[in-house]
N, C-alpha and C. Protein backbone atom coordinates (compact mmCIF):
# COMPACT_ATOMS: atom_id res chain seq x y z
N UNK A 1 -1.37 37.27 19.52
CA UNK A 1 -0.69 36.47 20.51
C UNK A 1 -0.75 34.99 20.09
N UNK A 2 0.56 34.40 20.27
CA UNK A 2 0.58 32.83 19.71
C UNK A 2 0.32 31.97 21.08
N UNK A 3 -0.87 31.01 20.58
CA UNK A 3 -0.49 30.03 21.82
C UNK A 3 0.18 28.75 22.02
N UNK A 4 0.53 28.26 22.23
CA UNK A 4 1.20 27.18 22.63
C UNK A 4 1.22 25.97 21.80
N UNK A 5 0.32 26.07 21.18
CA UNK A 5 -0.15 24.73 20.27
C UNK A 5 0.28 25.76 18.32
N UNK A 6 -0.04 26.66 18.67
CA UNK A 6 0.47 27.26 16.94
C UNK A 6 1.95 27.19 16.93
N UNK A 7 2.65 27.66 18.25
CA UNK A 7 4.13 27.90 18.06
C UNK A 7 4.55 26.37 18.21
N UNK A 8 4.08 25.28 18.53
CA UNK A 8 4.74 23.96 18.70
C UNK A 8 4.54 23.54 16.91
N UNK A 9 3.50 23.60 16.49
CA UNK A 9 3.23 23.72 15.37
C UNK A 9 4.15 24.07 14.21
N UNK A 10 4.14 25.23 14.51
CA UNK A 10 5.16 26.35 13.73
C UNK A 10 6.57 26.02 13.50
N UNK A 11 6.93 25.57 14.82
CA UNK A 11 8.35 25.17 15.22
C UNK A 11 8.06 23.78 14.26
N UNK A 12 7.89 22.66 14.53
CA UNK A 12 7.71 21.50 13.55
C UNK A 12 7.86 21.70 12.19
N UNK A 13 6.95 22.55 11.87
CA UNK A 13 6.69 23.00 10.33
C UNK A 13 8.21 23.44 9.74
N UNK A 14 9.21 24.18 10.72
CA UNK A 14 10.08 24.75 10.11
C UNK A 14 11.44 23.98 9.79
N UNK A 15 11.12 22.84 11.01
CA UNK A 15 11.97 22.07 11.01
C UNK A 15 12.17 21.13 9.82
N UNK A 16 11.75 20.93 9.10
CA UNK A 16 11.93 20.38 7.66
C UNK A 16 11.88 21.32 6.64
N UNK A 17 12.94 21.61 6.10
CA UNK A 17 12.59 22.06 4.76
C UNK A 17 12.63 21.75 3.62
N UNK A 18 13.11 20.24 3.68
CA UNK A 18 13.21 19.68 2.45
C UNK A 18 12.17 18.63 2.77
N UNK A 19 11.37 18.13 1.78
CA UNK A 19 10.16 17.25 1.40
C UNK A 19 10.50 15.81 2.48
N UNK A 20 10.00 15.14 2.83
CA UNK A 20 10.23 13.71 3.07
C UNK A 20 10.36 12.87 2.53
N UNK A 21 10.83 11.82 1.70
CA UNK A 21 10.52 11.27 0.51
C UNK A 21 10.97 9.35 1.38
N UNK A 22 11.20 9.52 2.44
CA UNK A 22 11.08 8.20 2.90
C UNK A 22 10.39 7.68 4.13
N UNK A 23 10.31 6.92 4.67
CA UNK A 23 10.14 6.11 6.26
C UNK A 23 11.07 5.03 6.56
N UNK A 24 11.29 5.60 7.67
CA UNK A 24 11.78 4.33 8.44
C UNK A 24 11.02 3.64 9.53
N UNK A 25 10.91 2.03 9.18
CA UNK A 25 10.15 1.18 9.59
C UNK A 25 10.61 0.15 10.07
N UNK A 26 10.30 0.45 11.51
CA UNK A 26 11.23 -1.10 12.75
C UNK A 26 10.32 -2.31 12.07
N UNK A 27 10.80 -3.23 12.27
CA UNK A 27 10.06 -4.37 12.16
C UNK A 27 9.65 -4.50 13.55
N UNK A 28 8.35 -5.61 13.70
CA UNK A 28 7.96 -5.93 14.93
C UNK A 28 7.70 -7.07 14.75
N UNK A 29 8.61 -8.17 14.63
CA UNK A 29 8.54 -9.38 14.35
C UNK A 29 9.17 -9.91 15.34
N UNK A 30 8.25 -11.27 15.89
CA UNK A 30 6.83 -12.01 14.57
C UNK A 30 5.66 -11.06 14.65
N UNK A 31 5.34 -10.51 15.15
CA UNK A 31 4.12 -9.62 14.62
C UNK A 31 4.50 -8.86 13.09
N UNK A 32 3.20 -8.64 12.79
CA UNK A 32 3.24 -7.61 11.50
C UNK A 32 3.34 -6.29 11.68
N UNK A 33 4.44 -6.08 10.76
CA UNK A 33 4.50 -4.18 10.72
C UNK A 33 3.64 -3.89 9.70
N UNK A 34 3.01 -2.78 9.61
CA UNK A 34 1.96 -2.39 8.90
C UNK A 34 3.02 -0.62 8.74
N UNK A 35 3.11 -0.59 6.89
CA UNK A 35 3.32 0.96 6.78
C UNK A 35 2.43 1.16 5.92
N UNK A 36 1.42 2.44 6.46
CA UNK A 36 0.48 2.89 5.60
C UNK A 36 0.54 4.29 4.44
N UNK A 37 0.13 4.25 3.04
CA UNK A 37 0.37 5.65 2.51
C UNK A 37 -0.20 6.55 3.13
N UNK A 38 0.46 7.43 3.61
CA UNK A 38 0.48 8.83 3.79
C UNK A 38 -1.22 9.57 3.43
N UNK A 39 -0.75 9.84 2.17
CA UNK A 39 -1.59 10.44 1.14
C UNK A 39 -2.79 10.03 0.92
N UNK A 40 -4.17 10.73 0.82
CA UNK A 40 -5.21 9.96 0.82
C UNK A 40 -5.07 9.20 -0.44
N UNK A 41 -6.03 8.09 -0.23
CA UNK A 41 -6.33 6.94 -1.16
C UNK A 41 -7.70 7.18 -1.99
N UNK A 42 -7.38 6.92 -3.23
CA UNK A 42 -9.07 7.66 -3.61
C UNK A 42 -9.29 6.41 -4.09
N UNK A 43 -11.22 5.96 -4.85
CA UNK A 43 -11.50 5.14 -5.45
C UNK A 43 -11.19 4.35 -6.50
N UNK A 44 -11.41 3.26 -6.75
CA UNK A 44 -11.00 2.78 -8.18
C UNK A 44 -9.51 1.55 -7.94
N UNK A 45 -9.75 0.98 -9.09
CA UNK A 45 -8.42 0.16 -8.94
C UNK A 45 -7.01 0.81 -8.71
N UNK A 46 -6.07 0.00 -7.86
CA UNK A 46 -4.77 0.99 -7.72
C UNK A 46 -3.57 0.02 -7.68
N UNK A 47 -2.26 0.49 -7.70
CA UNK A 47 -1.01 -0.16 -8.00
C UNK A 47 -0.65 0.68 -6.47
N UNK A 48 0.18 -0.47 -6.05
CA UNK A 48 0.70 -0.05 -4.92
C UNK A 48 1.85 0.29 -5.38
N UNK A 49 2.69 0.84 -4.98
CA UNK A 49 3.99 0.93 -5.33
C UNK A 49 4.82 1.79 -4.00
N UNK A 50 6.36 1.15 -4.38
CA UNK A 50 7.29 1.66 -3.53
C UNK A 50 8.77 0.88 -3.48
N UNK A 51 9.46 1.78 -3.02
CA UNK A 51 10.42 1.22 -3.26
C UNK A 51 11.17 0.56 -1.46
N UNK A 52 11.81 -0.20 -1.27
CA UNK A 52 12.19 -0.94 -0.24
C UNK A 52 13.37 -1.27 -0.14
N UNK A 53 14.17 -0.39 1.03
CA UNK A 53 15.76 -0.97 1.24
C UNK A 53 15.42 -1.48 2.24
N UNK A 54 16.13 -3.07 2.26
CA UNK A 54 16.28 -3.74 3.23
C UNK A 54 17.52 -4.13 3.86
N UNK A 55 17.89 -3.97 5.51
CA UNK A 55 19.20 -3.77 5.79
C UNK A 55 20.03 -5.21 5.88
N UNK A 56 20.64 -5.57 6.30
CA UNK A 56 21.69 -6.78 6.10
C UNK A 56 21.04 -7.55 7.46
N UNK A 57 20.86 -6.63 8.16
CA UNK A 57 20.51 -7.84 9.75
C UNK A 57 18.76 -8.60 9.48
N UNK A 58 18.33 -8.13 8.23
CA UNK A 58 16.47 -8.02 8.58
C UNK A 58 16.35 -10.01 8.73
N UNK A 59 15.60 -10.19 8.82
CA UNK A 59 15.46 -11.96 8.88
C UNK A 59 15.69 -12.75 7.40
N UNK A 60 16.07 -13.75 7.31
CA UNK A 60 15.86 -14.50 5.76
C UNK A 60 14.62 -14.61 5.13
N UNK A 61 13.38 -14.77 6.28
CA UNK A 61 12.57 -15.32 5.81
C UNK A 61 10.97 -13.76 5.53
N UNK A 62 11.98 -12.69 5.13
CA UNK A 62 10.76 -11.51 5.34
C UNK A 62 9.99 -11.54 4.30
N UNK A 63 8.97 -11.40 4.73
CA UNK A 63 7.71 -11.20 3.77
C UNK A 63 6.87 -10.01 3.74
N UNK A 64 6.12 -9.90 2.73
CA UNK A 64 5.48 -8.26 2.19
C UNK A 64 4.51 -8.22 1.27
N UNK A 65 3.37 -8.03 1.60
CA UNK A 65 2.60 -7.63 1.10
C UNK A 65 1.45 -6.17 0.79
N UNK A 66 0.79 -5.94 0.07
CA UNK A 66 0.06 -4.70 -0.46
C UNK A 66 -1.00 -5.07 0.39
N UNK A 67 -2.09 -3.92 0.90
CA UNK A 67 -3.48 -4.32 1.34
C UNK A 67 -3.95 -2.73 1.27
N UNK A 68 -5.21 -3.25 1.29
CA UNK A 68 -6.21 -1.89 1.01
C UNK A 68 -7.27 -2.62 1.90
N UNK A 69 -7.83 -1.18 2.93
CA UNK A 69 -9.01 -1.28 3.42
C UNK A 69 -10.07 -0.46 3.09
N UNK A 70 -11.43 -0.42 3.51
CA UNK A 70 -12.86 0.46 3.19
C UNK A 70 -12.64 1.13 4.79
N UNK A 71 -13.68 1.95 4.74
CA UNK A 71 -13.83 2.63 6.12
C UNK A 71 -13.97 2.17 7.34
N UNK A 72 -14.60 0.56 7.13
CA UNK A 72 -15.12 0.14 8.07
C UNK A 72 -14.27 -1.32 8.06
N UNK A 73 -13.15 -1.38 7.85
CA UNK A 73 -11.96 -1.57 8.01
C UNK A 73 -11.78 -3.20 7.42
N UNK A 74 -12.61 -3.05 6.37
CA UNK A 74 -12.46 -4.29 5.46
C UNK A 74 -10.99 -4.14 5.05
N UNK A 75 -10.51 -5.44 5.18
CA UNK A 75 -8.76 -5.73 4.73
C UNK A 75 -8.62 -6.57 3.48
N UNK A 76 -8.60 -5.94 2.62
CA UNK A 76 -7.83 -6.92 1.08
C UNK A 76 -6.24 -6.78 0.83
N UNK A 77 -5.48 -7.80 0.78
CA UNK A 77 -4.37 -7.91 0.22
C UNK A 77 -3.70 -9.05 -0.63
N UNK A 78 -2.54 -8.75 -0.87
CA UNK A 78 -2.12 -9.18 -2.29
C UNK A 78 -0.93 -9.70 -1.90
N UNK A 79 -0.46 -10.95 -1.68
CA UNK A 79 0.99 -11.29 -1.19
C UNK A 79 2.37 -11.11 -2.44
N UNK A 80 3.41 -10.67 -1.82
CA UNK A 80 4.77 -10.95 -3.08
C UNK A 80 4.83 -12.20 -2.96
N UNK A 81 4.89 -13.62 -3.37
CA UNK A 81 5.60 -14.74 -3.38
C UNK A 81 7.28 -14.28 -3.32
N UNK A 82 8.00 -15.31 -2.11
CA UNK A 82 9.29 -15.53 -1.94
C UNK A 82 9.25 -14.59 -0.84
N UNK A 83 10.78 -14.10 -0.53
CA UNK A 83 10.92 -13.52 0.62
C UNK A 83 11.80 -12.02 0.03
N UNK A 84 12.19 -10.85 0.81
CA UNK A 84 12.75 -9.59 0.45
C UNK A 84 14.00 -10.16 1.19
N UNK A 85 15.30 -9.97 0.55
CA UNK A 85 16.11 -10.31 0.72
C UNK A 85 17.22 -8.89 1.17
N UNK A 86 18.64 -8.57 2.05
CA UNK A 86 18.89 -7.16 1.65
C UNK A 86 18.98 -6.89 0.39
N UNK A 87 18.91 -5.29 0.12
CA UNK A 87 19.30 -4.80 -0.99
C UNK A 87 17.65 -3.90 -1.08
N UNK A 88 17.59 -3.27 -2.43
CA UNK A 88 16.87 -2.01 -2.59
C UNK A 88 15.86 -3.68 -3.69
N UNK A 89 14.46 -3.13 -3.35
CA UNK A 89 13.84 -4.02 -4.39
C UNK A 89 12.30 -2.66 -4.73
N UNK A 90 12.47 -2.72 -6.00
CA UNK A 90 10.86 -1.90 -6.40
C UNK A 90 9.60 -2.70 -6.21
N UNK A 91 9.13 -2.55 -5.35
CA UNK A 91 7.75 -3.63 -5.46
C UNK A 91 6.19 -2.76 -5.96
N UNK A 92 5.82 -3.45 -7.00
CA UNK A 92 4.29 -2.90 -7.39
C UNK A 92 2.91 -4.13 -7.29
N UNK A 93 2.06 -3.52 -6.98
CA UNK A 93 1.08 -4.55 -6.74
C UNK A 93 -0.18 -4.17 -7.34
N UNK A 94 -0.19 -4.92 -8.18
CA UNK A 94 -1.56 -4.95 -8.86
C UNK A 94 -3.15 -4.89 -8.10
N UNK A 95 -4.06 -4.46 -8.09
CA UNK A 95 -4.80 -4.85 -6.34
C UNK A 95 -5.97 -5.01 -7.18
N UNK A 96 -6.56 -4.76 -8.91
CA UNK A 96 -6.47 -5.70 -9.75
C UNK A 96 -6.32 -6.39 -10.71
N UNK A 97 -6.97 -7.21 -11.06
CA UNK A 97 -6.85 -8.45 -12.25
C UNK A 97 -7.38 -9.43 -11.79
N UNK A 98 -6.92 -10.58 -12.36
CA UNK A 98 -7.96 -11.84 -12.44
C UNK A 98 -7.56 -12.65 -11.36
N UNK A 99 -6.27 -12.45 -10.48
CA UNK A 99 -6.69 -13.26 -9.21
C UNK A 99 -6.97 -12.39 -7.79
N UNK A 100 -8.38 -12.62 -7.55
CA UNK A 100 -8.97 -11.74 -6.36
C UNK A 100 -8.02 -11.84 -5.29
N UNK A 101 -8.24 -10.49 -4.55
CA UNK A 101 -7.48 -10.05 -3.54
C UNK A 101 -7.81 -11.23 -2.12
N UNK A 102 -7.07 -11.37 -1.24
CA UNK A 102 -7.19 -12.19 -0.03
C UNK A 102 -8.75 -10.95 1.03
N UNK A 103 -9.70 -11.78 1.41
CA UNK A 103 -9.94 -10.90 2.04
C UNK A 103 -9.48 -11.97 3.79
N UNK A 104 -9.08 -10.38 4.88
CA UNK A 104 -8.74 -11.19 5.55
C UNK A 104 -9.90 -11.30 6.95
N UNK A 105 -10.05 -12.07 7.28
CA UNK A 105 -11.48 -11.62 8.97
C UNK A 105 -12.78 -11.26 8.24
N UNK A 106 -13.09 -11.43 7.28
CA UNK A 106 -14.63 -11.49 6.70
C UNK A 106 -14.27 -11.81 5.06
N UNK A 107 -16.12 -11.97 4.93
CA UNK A 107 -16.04 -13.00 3.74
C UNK A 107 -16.77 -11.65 2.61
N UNK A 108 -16.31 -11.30 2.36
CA UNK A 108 -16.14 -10.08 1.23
C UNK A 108 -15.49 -10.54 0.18
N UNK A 109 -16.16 -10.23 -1.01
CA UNK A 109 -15.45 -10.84 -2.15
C UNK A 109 -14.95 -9.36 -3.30
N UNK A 110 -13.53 -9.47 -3.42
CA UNK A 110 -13.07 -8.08 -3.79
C UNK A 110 -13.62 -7.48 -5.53
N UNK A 111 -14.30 -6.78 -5.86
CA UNK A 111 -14.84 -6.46 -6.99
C UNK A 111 -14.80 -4.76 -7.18
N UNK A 112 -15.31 -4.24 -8.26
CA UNK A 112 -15.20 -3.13 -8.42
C UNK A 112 -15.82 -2.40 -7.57
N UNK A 113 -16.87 -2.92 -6.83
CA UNK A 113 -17.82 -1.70 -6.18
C UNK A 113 -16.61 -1.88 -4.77
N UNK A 114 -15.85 -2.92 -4.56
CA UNK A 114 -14.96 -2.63 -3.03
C UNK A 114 -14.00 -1.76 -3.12
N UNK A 115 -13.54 -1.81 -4.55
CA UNK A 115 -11.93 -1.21 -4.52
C UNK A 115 -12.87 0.34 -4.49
N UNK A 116 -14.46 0.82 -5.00
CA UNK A 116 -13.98 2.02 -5.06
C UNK A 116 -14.54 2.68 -3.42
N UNK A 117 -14.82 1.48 -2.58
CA UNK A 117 -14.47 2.19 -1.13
C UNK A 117 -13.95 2.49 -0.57
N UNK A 118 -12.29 1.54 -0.85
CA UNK A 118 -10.84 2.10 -0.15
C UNK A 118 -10.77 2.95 0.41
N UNK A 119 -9.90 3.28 1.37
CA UNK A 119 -9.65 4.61 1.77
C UNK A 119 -8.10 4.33 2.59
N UNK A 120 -7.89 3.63 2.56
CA UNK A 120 -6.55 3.21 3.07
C UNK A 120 -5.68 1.98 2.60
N UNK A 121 -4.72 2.45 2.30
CA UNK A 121 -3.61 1.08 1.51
C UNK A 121 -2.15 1.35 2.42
N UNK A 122 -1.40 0.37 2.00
CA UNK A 122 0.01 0.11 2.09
C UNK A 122 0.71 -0.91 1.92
N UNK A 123 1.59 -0.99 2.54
CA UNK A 123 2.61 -2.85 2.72
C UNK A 123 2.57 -3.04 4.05
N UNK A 124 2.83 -4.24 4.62
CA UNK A 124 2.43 -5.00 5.27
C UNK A 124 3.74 -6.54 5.35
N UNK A 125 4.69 -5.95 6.56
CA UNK A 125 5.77 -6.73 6.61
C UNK A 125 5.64 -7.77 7.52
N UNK A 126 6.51 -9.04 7.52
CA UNK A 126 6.15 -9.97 8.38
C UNK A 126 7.67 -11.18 8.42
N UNK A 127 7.75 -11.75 9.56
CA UNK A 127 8.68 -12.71 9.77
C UNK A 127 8.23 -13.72 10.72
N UNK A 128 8.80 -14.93 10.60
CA UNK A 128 8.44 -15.96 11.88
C UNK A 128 9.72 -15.52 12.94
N UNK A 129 10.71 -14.99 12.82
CA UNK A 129 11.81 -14.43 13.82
C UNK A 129 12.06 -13.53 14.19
N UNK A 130 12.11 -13.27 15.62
CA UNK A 130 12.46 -11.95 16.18
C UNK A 130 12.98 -11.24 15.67
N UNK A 131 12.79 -9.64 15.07
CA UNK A 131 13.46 -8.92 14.33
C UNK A 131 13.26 -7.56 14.91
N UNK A 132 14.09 -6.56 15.27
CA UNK A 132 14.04 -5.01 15.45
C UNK A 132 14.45 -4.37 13.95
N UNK A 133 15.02 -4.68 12.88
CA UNK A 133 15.87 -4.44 11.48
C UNK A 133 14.65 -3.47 11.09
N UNK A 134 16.06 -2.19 10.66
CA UNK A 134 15.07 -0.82 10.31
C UNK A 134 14.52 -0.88 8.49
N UNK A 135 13.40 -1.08 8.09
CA UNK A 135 13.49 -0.83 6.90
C UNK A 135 13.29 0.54 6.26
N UNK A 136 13.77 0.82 4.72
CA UNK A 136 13.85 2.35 4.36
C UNK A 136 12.42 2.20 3.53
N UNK A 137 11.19 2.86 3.37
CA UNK A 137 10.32 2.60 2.45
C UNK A 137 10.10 3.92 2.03
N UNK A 138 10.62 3.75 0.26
CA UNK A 138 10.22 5.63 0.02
C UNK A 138 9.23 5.10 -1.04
N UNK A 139 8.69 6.56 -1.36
CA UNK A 139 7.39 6.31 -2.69
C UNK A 139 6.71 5.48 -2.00
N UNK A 140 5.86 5.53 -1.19
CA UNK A 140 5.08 4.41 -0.98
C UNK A 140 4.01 5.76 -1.66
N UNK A 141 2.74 5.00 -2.44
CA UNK A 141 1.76 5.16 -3.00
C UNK A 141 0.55 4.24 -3.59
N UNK A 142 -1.01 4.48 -3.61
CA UNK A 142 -1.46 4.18 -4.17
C UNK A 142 -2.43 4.74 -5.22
N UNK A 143 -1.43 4.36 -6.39
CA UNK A 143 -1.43 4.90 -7.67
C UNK A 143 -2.63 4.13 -8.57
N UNK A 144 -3.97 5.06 -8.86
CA UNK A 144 -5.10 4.90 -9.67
C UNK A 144 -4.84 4.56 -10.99
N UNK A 145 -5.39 3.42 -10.88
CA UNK A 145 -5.27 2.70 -12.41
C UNK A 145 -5.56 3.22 -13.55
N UNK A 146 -4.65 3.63 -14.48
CA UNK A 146 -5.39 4.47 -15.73
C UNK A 146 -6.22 3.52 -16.47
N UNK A 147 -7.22 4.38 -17.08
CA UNK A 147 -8.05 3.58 -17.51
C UNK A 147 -7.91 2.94 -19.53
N UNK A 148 -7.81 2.04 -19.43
CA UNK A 148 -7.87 1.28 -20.83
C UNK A 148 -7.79 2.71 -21.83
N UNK A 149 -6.54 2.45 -22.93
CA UNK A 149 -6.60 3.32 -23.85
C UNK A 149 -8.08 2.42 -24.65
N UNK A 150 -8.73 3.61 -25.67
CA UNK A 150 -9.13 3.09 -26.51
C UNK A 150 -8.84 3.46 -27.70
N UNK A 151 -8.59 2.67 -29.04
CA UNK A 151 -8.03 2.30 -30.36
C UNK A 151 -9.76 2.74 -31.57
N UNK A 152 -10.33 2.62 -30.61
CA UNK A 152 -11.79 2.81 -31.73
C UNK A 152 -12.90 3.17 -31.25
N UNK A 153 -14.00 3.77 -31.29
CA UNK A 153 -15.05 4.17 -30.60
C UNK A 153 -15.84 2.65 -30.16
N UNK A 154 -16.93 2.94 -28.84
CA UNK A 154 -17.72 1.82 -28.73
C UNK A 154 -18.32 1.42 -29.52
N UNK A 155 -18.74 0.33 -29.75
CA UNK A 155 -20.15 -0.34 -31.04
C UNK A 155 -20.60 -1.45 -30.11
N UNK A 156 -21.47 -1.11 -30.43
CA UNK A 156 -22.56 -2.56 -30.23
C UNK A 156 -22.41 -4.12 -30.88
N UNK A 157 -22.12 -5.05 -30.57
CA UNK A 157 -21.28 -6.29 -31.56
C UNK A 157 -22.69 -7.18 -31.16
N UNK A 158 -23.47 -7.16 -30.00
CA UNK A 158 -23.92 -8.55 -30.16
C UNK A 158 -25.29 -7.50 -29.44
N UNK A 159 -27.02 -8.32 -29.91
CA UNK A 159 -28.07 -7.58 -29.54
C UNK A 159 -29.02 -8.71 -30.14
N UNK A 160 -29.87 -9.24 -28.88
CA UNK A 160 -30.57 -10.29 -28.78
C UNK A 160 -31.93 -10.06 -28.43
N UNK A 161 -33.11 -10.22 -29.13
CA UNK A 161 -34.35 -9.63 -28.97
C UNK A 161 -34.89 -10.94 -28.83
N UNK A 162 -36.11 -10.46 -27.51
CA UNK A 162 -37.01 -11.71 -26.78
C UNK A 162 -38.32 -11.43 -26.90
C-alpha cells in the first residue's frame, strides 16, 4: 500500500524526464539573490563555473559574484569586476590563487585548510535598482581543482643543517 508522501513523490519523480540542466533566478533587488550548486561541494580548491543568460529588462548596473561557505557558515567570495550586461556570458572563478578570497562578517583568512571545509558554493547576484528580471543559470558547478601536472619526480634542492 502507497502512502501519500511515496505517491506525491513518485508523481514528481515522473514528471521530468529529461535532466535539468538550468535555473531560473528572479532577482531580488536591491537585495542579493543567492543561487547555490545543487550538487555537493567537496574539499580542496574549486572553479566556479556557469554559464548566465541575462534578459534585456535586468538592471545596467548587475553584479555577480562566486562564494563558498564551511558548515558553520563562513562566507568567502570572489567578485567579477564590471557589471553582466544582456546576453549569455560564461563566468569562471578561480576561489584560488594569489589574491585571497573576501571574507565576509568574520575575520577568517582564506587558505588551504578553509577551502578544504567548504561545503557550499555558488553566485551571488546584486543591483542598487529594483529588479524582478528572470535570470537563466545552467552548469552552475563547483569544479575541484586538478592538481599541478608534474614534468619530473620530487628532489630535494635546498637542506640546511643546525
Amino acid at each position: 500500500m502507497f502512502r501519500w508522501s511515496t505517491w506525491i513523490v513518485l508523481a514528481l519523480l515522473g514528471a521530468h524526464h529529461a535532466p535539468l540542466t538550468g535555473v531560473e533566478a528572479e532577482l531580488r533587488a536591491p537585495l542579493t539573490t543567492v543561487v547555490a550548486v545543487t550538487a555537493p561541494v567537496f574539499e580542496g580548491d574549486k572553479e566556479i563555473r556557469a554559464t548566465v543568460t541575462v534578459p534585456a529588462d535586468a538592471p545596467a548596473d548587475l553584479g555577480v559574484a562566486a562564494f563558498v561557505t564551511d558548515r558553520h557558515g563562513r562566507w568567502y567570495q570572489r567578485l567579477r569586476p564590471g557589471t553582466l550586461a544582456p546576453g549569455t556570458h560564461e563566468l569562471r572563478f578561480a576561489m584560488a590563487g594569489l589574491e585571497p578570497l573576501q571574507a565576509q562578517d568574520h575575520h577568517g583568512g582564506w587558505n588551504s585548510a578553509e577551502s578544504a571545509k567548504t561545503v557550499r558554493a555558488g553566485l551571488l547576484f546584486w543591483s542598487a535598482s529594483a529588479s524582478r528580471a528572470r535570470l537563466i543559470v545552467e552548469g552552475l558547478q563547483a569544479k575541484a581543482d586538478a592538481p599541478p601536472a608534474r614534468t619530473e619526480p620530487p628532489r630535494l634542492l635546498d637542506v640546511t643543517l643546525g
